[in-house]
C-alpha atoms as a PDB file:
ATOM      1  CA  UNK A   1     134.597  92.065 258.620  1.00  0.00           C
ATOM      2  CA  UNK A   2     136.657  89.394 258.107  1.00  0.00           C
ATOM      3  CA  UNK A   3     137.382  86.052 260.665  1.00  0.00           C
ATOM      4  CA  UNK A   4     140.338  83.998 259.326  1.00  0.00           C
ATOM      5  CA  UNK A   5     140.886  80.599 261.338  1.00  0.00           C
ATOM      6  CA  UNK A   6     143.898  78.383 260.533  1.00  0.00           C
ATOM      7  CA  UNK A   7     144.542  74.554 260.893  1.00  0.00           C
ATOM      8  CA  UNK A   8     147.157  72.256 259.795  1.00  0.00           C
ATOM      9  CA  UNK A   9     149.929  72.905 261.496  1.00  0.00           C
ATOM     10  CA  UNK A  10     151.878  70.027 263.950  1.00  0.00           C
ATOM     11  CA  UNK A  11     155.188  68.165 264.381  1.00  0.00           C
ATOM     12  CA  UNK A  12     156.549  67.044 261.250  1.00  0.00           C
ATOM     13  CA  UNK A  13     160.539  65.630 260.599  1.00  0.00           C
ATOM     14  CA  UNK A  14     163.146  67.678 258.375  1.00  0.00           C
ATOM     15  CA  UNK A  15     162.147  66.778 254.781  1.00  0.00           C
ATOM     16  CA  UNK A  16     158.669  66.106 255.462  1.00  0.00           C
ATOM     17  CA  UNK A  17     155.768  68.361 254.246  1.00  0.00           C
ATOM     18  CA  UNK A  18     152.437  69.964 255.985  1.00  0.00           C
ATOM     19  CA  UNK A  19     149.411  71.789 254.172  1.00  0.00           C
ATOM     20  CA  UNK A  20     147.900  74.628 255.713  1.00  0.00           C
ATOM     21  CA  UNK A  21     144.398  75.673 255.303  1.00  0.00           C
ATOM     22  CA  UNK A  22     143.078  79.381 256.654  1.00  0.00           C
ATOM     23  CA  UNK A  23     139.128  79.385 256.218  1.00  0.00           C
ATOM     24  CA  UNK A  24     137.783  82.902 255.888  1.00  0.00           C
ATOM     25  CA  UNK A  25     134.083  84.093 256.278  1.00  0.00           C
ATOM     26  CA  UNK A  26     132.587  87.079 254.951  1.00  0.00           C
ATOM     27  CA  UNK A  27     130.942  87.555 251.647  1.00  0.00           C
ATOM     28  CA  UNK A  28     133.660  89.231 249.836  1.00  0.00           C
ATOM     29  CA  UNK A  29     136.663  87.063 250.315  1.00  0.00           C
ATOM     30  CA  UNK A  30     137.450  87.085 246.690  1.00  0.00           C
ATOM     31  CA  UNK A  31     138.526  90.746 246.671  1.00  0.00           C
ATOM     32  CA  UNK A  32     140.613  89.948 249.734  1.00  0.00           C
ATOM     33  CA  UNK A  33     144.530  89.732 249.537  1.00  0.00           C
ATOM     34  CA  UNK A  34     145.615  87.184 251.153  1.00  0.00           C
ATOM     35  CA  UNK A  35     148.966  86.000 253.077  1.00  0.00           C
ATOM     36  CA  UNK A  36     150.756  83.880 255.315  1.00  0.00           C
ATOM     37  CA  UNK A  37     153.389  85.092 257.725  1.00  0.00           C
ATOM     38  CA  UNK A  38     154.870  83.204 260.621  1.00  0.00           C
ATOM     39  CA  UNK A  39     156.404  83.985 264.232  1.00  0.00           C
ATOM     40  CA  UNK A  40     159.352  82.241 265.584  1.00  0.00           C
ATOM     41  CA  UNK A  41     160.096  82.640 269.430  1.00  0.00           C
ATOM     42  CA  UNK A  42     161.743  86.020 270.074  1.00  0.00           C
ATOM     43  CA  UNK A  43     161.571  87.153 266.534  1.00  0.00           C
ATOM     44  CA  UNK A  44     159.557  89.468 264.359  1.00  0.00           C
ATOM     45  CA  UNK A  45     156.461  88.126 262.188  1.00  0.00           C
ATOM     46  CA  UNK A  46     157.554  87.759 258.969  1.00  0.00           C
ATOM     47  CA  UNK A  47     156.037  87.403 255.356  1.00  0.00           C
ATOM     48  CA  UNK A  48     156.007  84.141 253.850  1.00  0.00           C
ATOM     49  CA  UNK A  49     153.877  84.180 251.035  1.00  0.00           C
ATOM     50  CA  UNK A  50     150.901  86.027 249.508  1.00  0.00           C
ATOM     51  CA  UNK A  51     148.133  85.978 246.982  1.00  0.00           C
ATOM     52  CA  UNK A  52     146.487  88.395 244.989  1.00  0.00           C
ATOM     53  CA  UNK A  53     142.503  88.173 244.177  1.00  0.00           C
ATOM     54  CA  UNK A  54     143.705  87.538 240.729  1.00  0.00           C
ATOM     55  CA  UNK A  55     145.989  84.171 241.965  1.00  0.00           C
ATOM     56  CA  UNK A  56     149.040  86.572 241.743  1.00  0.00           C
ATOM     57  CA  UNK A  57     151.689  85.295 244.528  1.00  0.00           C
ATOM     58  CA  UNK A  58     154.805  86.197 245.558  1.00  0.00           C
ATOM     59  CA  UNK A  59     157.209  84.054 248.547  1.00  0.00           C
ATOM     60  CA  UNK A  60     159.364  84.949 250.494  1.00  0.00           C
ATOM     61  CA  UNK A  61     162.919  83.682 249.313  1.00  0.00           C
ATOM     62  CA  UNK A  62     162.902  81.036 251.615  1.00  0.00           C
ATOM     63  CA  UNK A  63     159.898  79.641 250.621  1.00  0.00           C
ATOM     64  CA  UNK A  64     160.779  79.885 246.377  1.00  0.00           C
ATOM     65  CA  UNK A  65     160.845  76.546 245.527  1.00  0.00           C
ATOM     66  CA  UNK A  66     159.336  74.684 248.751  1.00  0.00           C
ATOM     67  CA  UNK A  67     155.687  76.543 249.580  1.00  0.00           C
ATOM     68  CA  UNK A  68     153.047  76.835 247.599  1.00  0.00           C
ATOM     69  CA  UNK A  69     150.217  79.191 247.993  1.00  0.00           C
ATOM     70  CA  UNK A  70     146.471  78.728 246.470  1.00  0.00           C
ATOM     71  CA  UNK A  71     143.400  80.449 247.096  1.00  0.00           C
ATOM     72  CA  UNK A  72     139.723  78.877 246.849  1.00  0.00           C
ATOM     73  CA  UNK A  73     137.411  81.648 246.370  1.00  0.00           C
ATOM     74  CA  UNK A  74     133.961  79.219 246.059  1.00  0.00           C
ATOM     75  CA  UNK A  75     135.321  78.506 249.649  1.00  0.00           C
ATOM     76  CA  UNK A  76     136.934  81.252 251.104  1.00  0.00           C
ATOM     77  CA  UNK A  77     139.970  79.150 251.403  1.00  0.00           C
ATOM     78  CA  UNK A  78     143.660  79.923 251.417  1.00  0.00           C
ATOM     79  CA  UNK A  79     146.381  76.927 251.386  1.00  0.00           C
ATOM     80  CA  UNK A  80     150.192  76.933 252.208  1.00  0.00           C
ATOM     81  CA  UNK A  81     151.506  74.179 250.848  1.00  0.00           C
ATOM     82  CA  UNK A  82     154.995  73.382 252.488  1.00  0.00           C
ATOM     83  CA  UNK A  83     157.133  70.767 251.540  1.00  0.00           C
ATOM     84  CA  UNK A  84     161.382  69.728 252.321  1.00  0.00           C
ATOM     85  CA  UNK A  85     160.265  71.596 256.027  1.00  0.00           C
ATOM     86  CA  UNK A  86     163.491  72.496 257.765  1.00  0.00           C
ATOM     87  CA  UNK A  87     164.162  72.896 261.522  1.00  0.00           C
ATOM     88  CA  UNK A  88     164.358  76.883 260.702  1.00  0.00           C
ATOM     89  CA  UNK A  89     160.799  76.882 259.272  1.00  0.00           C
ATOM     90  CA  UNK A  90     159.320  76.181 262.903  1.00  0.00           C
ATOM     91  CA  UNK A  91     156.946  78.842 264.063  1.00  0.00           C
ATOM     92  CA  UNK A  92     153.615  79.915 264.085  1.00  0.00           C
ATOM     93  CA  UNK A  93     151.873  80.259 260.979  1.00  0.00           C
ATOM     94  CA  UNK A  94     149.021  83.137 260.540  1.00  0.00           C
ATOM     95  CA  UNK A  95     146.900  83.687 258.218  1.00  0.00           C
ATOM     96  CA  UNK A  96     146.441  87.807 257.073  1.00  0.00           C
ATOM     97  CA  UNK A  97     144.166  89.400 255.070  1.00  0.00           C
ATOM     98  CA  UNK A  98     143.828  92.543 253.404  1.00  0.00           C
ATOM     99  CA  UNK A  99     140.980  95.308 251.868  1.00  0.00           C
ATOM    100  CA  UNK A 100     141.826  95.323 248.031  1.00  0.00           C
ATOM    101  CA  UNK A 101     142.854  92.674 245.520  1.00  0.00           C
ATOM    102  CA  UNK A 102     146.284  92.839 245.839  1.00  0.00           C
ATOM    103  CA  UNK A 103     149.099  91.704 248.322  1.00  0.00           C
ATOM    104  CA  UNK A 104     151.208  93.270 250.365  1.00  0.00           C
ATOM    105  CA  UNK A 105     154.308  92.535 252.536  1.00  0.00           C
ATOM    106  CA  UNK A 106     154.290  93.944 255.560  1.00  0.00           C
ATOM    107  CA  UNK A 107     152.513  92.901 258.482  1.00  0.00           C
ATOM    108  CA  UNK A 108     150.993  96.603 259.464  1.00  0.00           C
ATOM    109  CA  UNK A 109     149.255  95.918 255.601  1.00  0.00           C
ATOM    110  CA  UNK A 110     146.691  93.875 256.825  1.00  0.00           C
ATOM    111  CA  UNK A 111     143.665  94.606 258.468  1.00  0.00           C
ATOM    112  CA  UNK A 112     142.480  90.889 259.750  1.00  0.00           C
ATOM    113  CA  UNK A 113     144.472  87.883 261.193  1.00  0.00           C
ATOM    114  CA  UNK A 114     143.833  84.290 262.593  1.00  0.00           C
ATOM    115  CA  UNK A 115     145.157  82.744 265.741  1.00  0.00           C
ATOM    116  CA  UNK A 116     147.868  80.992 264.214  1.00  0.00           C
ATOM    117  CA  UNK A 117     148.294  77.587 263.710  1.00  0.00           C
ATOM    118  CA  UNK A 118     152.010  76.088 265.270  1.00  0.00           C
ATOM    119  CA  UNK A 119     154.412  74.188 262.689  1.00  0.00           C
ATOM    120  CA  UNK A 120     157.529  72.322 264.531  1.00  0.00           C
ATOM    121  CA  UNK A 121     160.135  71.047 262.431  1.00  0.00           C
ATOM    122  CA  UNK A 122     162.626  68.718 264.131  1.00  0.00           C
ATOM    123  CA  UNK A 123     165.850  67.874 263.064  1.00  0.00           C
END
């Protein structure tokens, strides 16, 4: 079992830049795949970025270029590093994580999830 609990997250202007953090427990978190997705209002979950237990990542193609991912196994830490935020990145953030090394990209691919933590972007 798995409890994933973000932070981070607030009001930030257009061009500005926020770090997320997702602290995991459990034992094992370095065989964990790990991800970030995020919910705006009235729209579907979708991936942002992901990271393998070997530091493999892949983004989203909105987030090539801008977010970062990084993992801290020593302590069971994921980041999403964000930077030139836009208005459209507004949502909340969660934190996923998955049974096996790898990633995924589909929501329905992983088994445990954090509250979320809410990014606004304003214009």
């Amino acid at each position: 079992q798995v409890q994933l609990v973000e932070s981070g997250g607030g009001l930030v202007q257009a061009g500005g830049s926020l770090r997320l953090s997702c602290a995991a427990s459990g034992r094992t978190f370095s065989n964990y795949g790990m991800a970030w997705f995020r919910q705006a209002p009235g729209e579907e979950r979708k991936f942002v970025a992901a990271i393998a237990s070997d530091e493999n990542k892949y983004y989203a193609d909105f987030g090539q270029g801008r977010f970062t991912i990084s993992r801290d196994n020593d302590k069971n830490m994921v980041y999403l590093q964000m930077r030139s935020l836009k208005p459209d990145d507004t949502g909340v953030y969660y934190c996923a994580g998955r049974m096996g090394r790898n990633w995924a990209l589909f929501a329905s691919q992983y088994e445990y999830w954090g509250q979320g933590t809410q990014v606004t972007v304003s214009s």
